[in-house]
PDB file of N, CA and C in Angstrom:
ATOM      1  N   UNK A   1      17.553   9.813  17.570  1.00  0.00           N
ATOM      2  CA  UNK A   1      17.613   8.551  16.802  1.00  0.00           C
ATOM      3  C   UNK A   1      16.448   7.646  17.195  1.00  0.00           C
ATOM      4  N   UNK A   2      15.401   8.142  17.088  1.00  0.00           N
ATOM      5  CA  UNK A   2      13.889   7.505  17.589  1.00  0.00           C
ATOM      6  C   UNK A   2      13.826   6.551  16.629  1.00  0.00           C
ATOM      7  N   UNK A   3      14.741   5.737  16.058  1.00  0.00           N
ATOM      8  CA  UNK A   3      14.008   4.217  16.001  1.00  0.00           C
ATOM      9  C   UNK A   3      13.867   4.928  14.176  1.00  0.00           C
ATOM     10  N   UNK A   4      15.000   5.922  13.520  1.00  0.00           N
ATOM     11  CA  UNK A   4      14.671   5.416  12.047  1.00  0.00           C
ATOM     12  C   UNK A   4      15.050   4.737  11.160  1.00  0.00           C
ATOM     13  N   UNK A   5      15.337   4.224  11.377  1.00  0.00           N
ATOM     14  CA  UNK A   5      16.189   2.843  10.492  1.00  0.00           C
ATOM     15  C   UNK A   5      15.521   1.498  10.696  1.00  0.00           C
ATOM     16  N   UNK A   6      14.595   1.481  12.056  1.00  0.00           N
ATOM     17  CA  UNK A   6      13.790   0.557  12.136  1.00  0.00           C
ATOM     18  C   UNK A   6      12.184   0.963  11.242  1.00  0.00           C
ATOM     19  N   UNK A   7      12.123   2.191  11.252  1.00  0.00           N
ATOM     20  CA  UNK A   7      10.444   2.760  11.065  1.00  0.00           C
ATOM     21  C   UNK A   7      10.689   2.314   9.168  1.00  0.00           C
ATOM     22  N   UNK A   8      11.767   3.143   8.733  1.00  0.00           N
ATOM     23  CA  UNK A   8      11.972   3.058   7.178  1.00  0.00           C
ATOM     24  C   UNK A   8      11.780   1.818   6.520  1.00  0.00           C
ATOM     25  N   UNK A   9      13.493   1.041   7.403  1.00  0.00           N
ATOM     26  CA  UNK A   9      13.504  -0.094   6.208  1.00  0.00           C
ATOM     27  C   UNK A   9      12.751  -1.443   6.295  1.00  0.00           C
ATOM     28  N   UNK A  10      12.128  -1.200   7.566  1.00  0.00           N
ATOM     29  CA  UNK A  10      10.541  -2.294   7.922  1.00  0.00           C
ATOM     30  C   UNK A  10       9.873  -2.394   6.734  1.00  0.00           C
ATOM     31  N   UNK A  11       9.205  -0.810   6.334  1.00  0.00           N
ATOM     32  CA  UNK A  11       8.265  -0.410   6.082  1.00  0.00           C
ATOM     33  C   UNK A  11       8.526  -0.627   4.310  1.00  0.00           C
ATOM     34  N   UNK A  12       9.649  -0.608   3.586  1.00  0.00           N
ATOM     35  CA  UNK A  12      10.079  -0.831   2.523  1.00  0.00           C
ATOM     36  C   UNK A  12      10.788  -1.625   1.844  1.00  0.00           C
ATOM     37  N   UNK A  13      11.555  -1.553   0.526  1.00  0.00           N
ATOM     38  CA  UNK A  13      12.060  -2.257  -0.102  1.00  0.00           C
ATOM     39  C   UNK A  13      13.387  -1.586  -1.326  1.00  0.00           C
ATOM     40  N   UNK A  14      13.148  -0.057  -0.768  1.00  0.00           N
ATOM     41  CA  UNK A  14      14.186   0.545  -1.458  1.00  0.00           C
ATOM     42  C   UNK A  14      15.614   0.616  -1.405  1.00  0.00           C
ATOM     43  N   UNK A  15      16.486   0.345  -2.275  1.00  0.00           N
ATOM     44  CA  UNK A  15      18.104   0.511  -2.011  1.00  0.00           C
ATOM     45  C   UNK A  15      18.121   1.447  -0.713  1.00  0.00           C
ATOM     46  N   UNK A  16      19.285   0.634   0.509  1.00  0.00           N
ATOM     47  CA  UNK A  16      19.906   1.669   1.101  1.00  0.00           C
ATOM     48  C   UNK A  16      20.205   2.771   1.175  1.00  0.00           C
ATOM     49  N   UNK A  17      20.767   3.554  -0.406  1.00  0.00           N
ATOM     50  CA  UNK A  17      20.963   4.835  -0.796  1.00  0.00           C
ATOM     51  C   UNK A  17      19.767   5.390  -0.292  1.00  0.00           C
ATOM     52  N   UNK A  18      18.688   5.385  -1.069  1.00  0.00           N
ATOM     53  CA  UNK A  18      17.880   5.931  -0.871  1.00  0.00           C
ATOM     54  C   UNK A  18      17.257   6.295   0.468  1.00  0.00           C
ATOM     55  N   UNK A  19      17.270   5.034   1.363  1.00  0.00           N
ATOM     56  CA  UNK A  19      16.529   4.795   2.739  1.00  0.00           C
ATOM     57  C   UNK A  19      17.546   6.319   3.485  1.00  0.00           C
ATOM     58  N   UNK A  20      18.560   5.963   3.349  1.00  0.00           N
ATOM     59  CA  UNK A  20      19.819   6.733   4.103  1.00  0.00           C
ATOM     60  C   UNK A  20      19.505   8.217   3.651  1.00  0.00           C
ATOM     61  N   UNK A  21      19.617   8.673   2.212  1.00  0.00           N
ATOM     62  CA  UNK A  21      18.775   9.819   2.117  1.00  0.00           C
ATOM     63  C   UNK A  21      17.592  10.491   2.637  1.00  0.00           C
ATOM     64  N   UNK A  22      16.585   9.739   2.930  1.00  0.00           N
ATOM     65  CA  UNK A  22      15.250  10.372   3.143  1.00  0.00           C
ATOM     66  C   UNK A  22      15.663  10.453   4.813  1.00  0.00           C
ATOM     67  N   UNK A  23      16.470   9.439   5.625  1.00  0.00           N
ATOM     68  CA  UNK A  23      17.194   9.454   6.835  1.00  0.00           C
ATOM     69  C   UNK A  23      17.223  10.986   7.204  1.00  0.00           C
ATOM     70  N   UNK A  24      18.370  11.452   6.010  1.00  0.00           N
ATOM     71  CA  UNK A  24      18.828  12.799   6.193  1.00  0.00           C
ATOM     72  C   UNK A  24      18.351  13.366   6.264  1.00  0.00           C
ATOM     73  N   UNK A  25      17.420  13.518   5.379  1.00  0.00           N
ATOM     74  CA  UNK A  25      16.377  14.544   5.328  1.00  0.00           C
ATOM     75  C   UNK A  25      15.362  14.729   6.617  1.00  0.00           C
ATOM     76  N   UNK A  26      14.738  13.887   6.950  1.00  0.00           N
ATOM     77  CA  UNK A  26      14.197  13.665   8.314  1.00  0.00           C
ATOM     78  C   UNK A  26      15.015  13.931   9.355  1.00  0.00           C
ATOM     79  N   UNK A  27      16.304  13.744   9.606  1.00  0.00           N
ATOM     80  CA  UNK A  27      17.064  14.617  10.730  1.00  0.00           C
ATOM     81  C   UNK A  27      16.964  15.861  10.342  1.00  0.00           C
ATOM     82  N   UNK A  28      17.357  16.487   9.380  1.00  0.00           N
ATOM     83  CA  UNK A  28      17.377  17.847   8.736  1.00  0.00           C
ATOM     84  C   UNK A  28      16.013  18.714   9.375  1.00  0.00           C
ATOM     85  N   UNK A  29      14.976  17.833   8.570  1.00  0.00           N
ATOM     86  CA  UNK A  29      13.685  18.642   9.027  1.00  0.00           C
ATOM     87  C   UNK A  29      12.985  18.484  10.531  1.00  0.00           C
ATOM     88  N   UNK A  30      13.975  17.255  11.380  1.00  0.00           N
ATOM     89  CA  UNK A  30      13.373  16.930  12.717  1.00  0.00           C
ATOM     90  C   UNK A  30      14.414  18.643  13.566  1.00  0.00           C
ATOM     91  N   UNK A  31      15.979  18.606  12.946  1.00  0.00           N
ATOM     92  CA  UNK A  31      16.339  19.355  13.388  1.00  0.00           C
ATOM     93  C   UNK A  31      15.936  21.262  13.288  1.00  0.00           C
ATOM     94  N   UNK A  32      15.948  21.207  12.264  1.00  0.00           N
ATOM     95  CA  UNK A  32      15.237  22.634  11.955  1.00  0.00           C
ATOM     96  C   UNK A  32      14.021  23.032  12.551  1.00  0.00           C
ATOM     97  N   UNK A  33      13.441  21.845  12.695  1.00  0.00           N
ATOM     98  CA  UNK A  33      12.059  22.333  13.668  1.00  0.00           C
ATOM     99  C   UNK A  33      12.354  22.732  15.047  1.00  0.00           C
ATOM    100  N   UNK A  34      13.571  21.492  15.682  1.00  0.00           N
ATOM    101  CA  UNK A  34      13.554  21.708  16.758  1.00  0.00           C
ATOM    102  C   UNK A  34      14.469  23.221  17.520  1.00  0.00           C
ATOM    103  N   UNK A  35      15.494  23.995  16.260  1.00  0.00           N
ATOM    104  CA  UNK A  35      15.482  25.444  16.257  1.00  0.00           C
ATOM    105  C   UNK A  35      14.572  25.777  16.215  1.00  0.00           C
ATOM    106  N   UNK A  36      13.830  26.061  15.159  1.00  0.00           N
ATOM    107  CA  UNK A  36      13.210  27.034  14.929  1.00  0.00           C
ATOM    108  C   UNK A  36      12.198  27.385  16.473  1.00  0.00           C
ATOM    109  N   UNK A  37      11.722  26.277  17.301  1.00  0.00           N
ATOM    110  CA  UNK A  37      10.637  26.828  18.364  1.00  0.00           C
ATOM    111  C   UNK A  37      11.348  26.959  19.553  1.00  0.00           C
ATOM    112  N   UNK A  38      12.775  26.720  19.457  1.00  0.00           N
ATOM    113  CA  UNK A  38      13.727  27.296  20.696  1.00  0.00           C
ATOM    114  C   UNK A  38      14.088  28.582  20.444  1.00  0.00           C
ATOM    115  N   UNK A  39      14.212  29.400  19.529  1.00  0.00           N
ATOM    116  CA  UNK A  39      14.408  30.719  19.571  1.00  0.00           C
ATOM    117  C   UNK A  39      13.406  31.350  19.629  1.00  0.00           C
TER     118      UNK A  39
END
């Protein structure tokens, strides 16, 4: 939780929905990375 909710909704002006989505997505792809170079 490096601070995204501060980095996003600083940086913008989009509905919550949205902010909270791209959220996901960025855990998603922070997490998948961080499999993929442990196996």
């Amino acid at each position: 939780m490096r601070g995204f909710a501060a980095r996003s909704e600083a940086t913008t002006d989009k509905p919550a929905t949205q902010i909270l989505r791209e959220k996901r997505k960025q855990d998603r792809d922070e997490r998948d990375a961080r499999f993929s170079t442990e196996e």
